[in-house]
Protein backbone atom coordinates (compact mmCIF):
# COMPACT_ATOMS: atom_id res chain seq x y z
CA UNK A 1 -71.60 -29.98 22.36
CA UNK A 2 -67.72 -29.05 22.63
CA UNK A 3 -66.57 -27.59 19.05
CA UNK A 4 -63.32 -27.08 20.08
CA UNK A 5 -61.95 -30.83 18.14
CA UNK A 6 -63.19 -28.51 15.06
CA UNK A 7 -61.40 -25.56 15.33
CA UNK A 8 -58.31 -26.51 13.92
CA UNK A 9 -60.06 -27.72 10.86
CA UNK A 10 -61.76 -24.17 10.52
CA UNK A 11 -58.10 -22.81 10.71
CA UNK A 12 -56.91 -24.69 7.93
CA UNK A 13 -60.15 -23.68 5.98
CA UNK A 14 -59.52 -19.90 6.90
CA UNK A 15 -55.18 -20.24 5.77
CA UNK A 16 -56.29 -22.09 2.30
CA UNK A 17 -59.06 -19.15 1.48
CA UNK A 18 -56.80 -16.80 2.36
CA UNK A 19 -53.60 -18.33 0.39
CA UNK A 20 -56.48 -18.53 -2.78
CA UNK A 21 -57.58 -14.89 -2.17
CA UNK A 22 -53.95 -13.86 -2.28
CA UNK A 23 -52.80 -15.99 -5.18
CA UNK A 24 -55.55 -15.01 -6.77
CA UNK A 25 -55.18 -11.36 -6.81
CA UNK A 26 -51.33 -11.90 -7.47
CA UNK A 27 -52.51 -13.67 -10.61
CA UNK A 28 -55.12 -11.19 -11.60
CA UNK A 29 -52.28 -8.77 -11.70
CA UNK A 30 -49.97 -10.95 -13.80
CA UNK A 31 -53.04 -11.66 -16.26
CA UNK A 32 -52.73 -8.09 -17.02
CA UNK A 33 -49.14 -8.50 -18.69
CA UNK A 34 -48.62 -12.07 -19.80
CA UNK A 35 -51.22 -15.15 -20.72
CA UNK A 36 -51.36 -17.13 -17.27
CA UNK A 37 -51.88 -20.17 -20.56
CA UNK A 38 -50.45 -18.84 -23.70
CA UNK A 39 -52.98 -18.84 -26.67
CA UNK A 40 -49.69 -20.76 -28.65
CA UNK A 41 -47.93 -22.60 -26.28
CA UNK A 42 -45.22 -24.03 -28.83
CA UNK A 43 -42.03 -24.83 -28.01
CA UNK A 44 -38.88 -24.28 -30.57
CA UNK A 45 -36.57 -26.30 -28.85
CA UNK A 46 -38.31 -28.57 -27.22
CA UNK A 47 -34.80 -30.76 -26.73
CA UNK A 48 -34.02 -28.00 -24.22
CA UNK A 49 -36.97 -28.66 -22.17
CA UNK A 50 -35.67 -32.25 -21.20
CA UNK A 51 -32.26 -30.86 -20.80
CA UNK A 52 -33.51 -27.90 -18.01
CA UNK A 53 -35.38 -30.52 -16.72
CA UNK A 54 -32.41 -33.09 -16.19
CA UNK A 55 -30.37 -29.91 -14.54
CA UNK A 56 -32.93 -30.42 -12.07
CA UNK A 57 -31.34 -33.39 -10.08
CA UNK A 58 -27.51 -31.39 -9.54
CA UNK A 59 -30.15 -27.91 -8.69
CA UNK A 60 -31.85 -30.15 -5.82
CA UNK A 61 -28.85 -31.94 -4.60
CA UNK A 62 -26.60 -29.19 -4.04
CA UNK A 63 -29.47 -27.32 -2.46
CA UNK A 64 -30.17 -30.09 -0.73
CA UNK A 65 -26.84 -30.66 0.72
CA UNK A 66 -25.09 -27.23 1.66
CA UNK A 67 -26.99 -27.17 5.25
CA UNK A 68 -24.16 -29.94 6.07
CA UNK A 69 -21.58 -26.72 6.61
CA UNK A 70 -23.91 -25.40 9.35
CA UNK A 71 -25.34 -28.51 11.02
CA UNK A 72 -22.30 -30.92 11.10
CA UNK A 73 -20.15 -29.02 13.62
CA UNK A 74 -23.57 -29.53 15.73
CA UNK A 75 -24.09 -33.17 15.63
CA UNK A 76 -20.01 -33.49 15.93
CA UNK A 77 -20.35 -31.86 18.99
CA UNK A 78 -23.08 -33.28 20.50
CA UNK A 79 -21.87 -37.17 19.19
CA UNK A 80 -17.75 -36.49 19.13
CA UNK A 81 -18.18 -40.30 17.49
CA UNK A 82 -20.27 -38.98 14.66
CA UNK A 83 -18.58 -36.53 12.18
CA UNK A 84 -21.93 -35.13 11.27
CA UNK A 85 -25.68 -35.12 10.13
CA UNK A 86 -26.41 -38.39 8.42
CA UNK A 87 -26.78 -38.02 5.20
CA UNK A 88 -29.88 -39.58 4.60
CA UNK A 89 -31.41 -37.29 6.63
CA UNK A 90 -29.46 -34.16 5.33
CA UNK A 91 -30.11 -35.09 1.48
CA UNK A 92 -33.83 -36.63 2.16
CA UNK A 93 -35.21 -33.96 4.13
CA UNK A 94 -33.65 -30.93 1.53
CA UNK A 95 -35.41 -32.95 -1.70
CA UNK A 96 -38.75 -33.83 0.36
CA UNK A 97 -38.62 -30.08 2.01
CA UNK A 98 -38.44 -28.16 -1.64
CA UNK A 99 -41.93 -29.94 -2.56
CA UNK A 100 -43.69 -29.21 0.24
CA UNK A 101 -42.52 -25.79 -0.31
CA UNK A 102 -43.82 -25.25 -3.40
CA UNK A 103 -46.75 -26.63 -2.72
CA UNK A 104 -47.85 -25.00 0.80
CA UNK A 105 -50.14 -21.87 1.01
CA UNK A 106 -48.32 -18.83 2.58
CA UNK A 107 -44.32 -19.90 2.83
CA UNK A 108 -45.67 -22.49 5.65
CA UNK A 109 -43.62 -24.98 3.46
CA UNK A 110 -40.10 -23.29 4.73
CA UNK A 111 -41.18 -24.99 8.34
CA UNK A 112 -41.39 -28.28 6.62
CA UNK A 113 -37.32 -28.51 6.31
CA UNK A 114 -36.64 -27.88 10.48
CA UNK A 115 -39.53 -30.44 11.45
CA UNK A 116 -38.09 -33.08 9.27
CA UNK A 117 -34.54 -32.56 10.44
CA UNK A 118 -35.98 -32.32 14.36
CA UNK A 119 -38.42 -35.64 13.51
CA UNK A 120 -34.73 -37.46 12.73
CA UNK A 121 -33.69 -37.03 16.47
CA UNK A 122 -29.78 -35.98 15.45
CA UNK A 123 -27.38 -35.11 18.03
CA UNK A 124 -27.76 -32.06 19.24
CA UNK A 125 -30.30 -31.54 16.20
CA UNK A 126 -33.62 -30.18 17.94
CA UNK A 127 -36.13 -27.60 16.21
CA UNK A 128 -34.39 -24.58 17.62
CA UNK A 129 -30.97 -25.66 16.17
CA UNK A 130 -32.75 -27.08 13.03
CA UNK A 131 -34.97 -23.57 12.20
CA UNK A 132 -31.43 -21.22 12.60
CA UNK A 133 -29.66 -23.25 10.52
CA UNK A 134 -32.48 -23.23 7.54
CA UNK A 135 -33.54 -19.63 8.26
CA UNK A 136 -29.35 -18.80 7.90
CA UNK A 137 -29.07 -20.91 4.48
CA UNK A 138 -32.14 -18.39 3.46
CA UNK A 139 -30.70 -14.87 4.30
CA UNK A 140 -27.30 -16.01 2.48
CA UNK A 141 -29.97 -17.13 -0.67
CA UNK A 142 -31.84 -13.59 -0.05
CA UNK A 143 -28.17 -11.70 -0.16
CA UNK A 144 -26.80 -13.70 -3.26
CA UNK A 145 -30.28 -12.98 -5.37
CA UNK A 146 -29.69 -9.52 -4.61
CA UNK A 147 -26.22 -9.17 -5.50
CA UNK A 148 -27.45 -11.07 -8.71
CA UNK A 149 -30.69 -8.27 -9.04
CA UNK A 150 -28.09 -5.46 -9.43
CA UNK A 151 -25.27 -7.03 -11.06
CA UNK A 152 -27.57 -8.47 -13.49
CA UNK A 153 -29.31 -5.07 -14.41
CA UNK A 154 -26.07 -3.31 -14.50
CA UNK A 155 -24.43 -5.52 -16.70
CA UNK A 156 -27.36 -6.34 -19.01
CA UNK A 157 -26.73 -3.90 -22.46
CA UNK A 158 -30.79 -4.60 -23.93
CA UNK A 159 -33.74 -3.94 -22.08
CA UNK A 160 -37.40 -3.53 -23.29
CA UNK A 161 -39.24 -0.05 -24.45
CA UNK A 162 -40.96 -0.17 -20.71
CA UNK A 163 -38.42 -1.12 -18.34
CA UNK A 164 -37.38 2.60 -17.73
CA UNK A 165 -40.73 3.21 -16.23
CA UNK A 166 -40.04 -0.04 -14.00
CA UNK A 167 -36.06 0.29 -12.74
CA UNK A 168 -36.56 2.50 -10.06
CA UNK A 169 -39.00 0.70 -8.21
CA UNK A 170 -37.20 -2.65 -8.82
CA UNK A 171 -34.20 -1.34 -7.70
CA UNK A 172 -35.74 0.10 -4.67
CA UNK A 173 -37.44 -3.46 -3.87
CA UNK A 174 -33.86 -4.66 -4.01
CA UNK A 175 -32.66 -2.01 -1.71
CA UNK A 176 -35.30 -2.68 0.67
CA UNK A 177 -34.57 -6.49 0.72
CA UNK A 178 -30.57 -6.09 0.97
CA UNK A 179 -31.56 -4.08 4.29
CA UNK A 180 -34.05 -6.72 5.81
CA UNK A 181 -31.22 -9.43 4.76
CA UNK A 182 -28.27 -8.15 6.34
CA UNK A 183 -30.17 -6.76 9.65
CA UNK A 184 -31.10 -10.82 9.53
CA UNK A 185 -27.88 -11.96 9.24
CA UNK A 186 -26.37 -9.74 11.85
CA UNK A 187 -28.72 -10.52 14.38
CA UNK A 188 -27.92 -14.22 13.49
CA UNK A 189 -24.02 -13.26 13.72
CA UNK A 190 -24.42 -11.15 16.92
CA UNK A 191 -25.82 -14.68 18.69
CA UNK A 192 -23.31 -16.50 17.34
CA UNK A 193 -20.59 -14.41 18.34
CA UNK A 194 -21.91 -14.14 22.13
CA UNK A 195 -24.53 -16.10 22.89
CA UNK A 196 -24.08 -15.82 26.70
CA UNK A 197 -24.14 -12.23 26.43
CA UNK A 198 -27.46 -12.40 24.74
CA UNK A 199 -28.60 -15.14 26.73
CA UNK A 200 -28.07 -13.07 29.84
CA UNK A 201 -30.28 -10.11 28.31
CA UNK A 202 -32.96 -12.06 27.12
CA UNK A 203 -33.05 -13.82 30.91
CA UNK A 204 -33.97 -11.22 32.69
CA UNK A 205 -37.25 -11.97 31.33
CA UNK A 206 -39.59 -12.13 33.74
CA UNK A 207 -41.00 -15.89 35.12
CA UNK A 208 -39.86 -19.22 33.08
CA UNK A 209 -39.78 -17.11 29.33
CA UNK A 210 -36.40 -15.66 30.58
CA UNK A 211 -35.12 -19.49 31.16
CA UNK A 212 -36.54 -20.61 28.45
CA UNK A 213 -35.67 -17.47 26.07
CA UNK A 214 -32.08 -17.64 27.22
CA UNK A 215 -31.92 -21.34 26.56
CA UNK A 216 -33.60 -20.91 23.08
CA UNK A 217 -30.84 -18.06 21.90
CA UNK A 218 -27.88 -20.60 22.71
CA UNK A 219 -29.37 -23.31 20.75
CA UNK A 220 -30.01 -20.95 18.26
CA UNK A 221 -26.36 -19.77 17.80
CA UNK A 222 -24.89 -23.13 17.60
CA UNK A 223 -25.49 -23.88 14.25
CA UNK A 224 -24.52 -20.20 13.08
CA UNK A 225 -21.38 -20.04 15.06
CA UNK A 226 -19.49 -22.07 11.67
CA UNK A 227 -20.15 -18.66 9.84
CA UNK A 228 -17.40 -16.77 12.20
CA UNK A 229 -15.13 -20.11 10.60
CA UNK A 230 -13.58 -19.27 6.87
CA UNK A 231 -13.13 -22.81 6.58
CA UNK A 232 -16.92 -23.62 7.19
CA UNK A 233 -18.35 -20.24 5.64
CA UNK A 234 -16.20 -19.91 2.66
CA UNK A 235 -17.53 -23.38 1.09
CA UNK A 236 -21.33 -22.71 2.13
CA UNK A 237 -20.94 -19.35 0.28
CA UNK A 238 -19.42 -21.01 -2.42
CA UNK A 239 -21.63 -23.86 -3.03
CA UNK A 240 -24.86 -21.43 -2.77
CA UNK A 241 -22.99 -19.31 -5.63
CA UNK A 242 -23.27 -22.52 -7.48
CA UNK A 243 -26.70 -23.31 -7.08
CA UNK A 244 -27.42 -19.61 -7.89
CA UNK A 245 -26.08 -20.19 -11.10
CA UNK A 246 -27.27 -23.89 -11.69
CA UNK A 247 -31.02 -22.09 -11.08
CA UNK A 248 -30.02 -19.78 -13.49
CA UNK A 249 -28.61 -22.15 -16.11
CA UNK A 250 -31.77 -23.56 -15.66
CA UNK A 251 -33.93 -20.71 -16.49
CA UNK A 252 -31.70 -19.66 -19.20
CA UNK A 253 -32.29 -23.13 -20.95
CA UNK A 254 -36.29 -22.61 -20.79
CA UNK A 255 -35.62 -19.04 -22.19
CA UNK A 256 -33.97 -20.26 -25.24
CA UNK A 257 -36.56 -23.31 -25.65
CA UNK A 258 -39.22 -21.30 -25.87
CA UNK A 259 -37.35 -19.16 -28.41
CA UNK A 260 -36.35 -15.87 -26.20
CA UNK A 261 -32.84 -15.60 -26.93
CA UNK A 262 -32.19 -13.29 -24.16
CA UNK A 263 -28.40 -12.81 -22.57
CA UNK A 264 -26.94 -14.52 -19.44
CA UNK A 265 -26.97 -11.37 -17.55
CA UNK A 266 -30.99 -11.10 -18.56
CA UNK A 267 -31.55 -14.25 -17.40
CA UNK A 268 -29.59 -13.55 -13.89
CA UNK A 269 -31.96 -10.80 -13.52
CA UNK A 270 -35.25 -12.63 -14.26
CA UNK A 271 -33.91 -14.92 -11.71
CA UNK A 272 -32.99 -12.66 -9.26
CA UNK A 273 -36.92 -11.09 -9.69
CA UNK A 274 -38.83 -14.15 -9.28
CA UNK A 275 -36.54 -15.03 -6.43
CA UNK A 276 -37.16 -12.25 -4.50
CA UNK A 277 -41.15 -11.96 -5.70
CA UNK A 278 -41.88 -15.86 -4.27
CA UNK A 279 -40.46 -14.75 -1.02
CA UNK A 280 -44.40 -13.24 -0.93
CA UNK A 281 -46.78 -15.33 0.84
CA UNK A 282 -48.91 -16.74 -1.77
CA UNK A 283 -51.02 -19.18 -3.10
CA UNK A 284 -50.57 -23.05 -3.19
CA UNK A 285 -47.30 -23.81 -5.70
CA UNK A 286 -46.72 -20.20 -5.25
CA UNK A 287 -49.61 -19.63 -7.59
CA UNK A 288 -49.37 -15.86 -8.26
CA UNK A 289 -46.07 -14.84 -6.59
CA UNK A 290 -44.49 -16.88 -9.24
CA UNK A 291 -46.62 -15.47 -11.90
CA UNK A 292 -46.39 -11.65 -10.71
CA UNK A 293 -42.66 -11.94 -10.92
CA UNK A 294 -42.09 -13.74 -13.83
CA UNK A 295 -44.32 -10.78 -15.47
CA UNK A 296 -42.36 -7.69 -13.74
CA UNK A 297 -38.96 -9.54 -15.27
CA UNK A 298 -39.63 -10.48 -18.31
CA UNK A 299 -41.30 -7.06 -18.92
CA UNK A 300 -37.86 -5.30 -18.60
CA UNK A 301 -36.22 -7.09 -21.67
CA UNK A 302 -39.88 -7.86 -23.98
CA UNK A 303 -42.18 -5.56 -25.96
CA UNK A 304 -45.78 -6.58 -25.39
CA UNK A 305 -46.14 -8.73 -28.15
CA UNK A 306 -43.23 -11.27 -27.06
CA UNK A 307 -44.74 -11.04 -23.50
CA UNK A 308 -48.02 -12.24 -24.26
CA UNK A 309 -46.41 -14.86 -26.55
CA UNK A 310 -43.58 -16.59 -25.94
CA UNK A 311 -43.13 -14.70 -22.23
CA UNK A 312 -46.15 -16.44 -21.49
CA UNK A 313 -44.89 -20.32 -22.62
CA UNK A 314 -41.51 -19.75 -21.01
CA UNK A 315 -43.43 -18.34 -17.79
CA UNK A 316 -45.98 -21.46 -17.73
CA UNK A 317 -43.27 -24.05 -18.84
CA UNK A 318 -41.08 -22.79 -15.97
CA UNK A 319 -43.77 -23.38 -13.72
CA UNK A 320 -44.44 -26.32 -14.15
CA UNK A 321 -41.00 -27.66 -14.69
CA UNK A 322 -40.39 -26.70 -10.99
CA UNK A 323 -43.57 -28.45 -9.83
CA UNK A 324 -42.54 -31.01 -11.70
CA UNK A 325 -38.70 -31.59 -11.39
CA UNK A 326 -39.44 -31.02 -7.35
CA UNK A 327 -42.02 -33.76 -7.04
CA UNK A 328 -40.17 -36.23 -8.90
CA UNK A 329 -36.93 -35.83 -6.67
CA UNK A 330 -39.27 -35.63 -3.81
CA UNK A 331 -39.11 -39.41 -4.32
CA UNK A 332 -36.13 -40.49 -3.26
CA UNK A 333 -35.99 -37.76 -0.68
CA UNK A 334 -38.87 -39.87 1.04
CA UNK A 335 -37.35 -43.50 0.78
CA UNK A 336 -34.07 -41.47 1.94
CA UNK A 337 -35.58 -40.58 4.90
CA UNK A 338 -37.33 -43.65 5.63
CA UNK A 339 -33.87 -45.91 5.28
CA UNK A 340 -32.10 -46.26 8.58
CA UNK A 341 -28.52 -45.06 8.72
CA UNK A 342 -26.32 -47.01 8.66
């Protein structure tokens, strides 16, 4: 008997056991800093809570809704009657996307956003177009979060009787992932810029990959060419800045419910951490990646005795705010997508 009809059900076994292995040993390491469930999970200001929680709807629709800079020049051109993605799709697929990241194994989640925006059938929308345009939106996240790493750090004036010890290596994760970002984004730049020129290399190829390679890169560019345009890149910049600081708003609000009255450059900085630490492949709901950073953060500003107490209710309440907040917009993302335009 064939057992080939099984295999792909063994490799979804093997991904989820290896997603649990790895969030598990990510949590195992945050266990040894913070309480993955504080022993006193009380709240101060609870009233802050349902405020964080109500930022959540502006934090998913303007992440939601910046990919319109990068793939409405596409559809335009493909459909000169259309003046660009619909925005069902656009706004549906960002708010159904962010769940299914979250809740994935392994970042497969971040695939979920270019499937649903290829599964629409745009103009001039296909996977290739739909997976440069998601994967530039995350290098420009990758070099904000950065820029708010160091800015944060320099400009915080209180930090915990450890986070000497710590600094260097943080910074030097930092360093490492300003490098991999910008070598990302100018490889995505370079395409943009000449795509026929890289076309032509990647065609010589041997067989069909060179035809297909060279046909790949110039879908590819198209929906990175409205970075070389100030008019197009300048508001996509600018509306990422504002989610930046809507997440951190965010954040900052769960700090102070939960009684740690820590600064707004802190709080940029904790931000900035977990952002960069979740970019880990990691467990279902980023179970351990978002533990392991929460407890490198908040160890730079806390003594051990706020760490294991309210560090550990602001690092659970945060969690499951975002599992939370994310599943209930998820909602309307799906009846969104479902609606036909119009």
């Amino acid at each position: 008997m064939s057992t080939a009809p099984h295999a792909p059900a063994r490799r979804r076994l093997l991904t989820w056991l290896a997603s649990l292995v790895g969030g598990g040993v990510f949590l195992w390491l945050a266990s040894s800093r913070l309480r993955l469930w504080p022993d006193d999970p009380s709240v101060p200001a609870p009233w802050l809570l349902v405020l964080a929680l109500a930022v959540h709807v502006p934090y998913a629709l303007v992440r939601a809704t910046r990919l319109r800079y990068l793939l409405d020049p596409v559809v335009a051109a493909a459909d000169p009657s259309r003046k660009g993605l619909g925005r069902g799709v656009l706004v549906g697929s960002g708010l159904v996307s962010f769940f299914v990241l979250l809740v994935l194994p392994l970042k497969l989640g971040e695939l979920s956003r270019p499937l649903l925006l290829a599964r629409a059938r745009e103009p001039g929308v296909g996977l290739p177009e739909a997976l440069a345009a998601v994967a530039t939106e995350r290098i420009i996240d990758g070099l904000v979060i950065c820029g708010m790493l160091f800015g944060g750090l320099a400009t915080v004036t209180e930090l915990g009787p450890d986070a000497q010890a710590h600094l260097p290596d943080v910074r030097a994760v930092g360093q490492g992932m300003v490098a991999a970002f910008v070598v990302g984004l100018g490889a995505l730049l370079m395409a943009a810029w000449a795509p026929e020129r890289i076309a032509g290399w990647v065609g010589r190829l041997p067989g069909r990959w060179g035809d297909r390679a060279a046909r790949v890169v110039r879908r590819v560019a198209e929906p990175v060419r409205p970075l070389l345009e100030l008019r197009r890149a300048a508001p996509l910049v600018g509306w990422s800045l504002a989610y930046w600081g809507i997440t951190t708003f965010q954040l900052w609000l769960v700090l102070q419910a939960c009684g740690l009255h820590l600064p707004a450059a802190a709080a940029v900085a904790v931000v900035a951490i977990v952002g960069l630490s979740i970019q880990l492949p990691g467990g279902p709901a980023q179970a351990g990646t978002f533990q392991i950073g929460a407890s490198l953060a908040l160890g730079l500003f806390l003594d051990e005795a706020q760490l294991l107490g309210p560090g550990s209710t602001f690092a659970a309440a945060m969690y499951a705010m975002q599992l939370v907040g994310s599943g209930l917009v998820a909602l309307p993302g799906l009846w969104l997508l479902r609606r036909p335009e119009p």
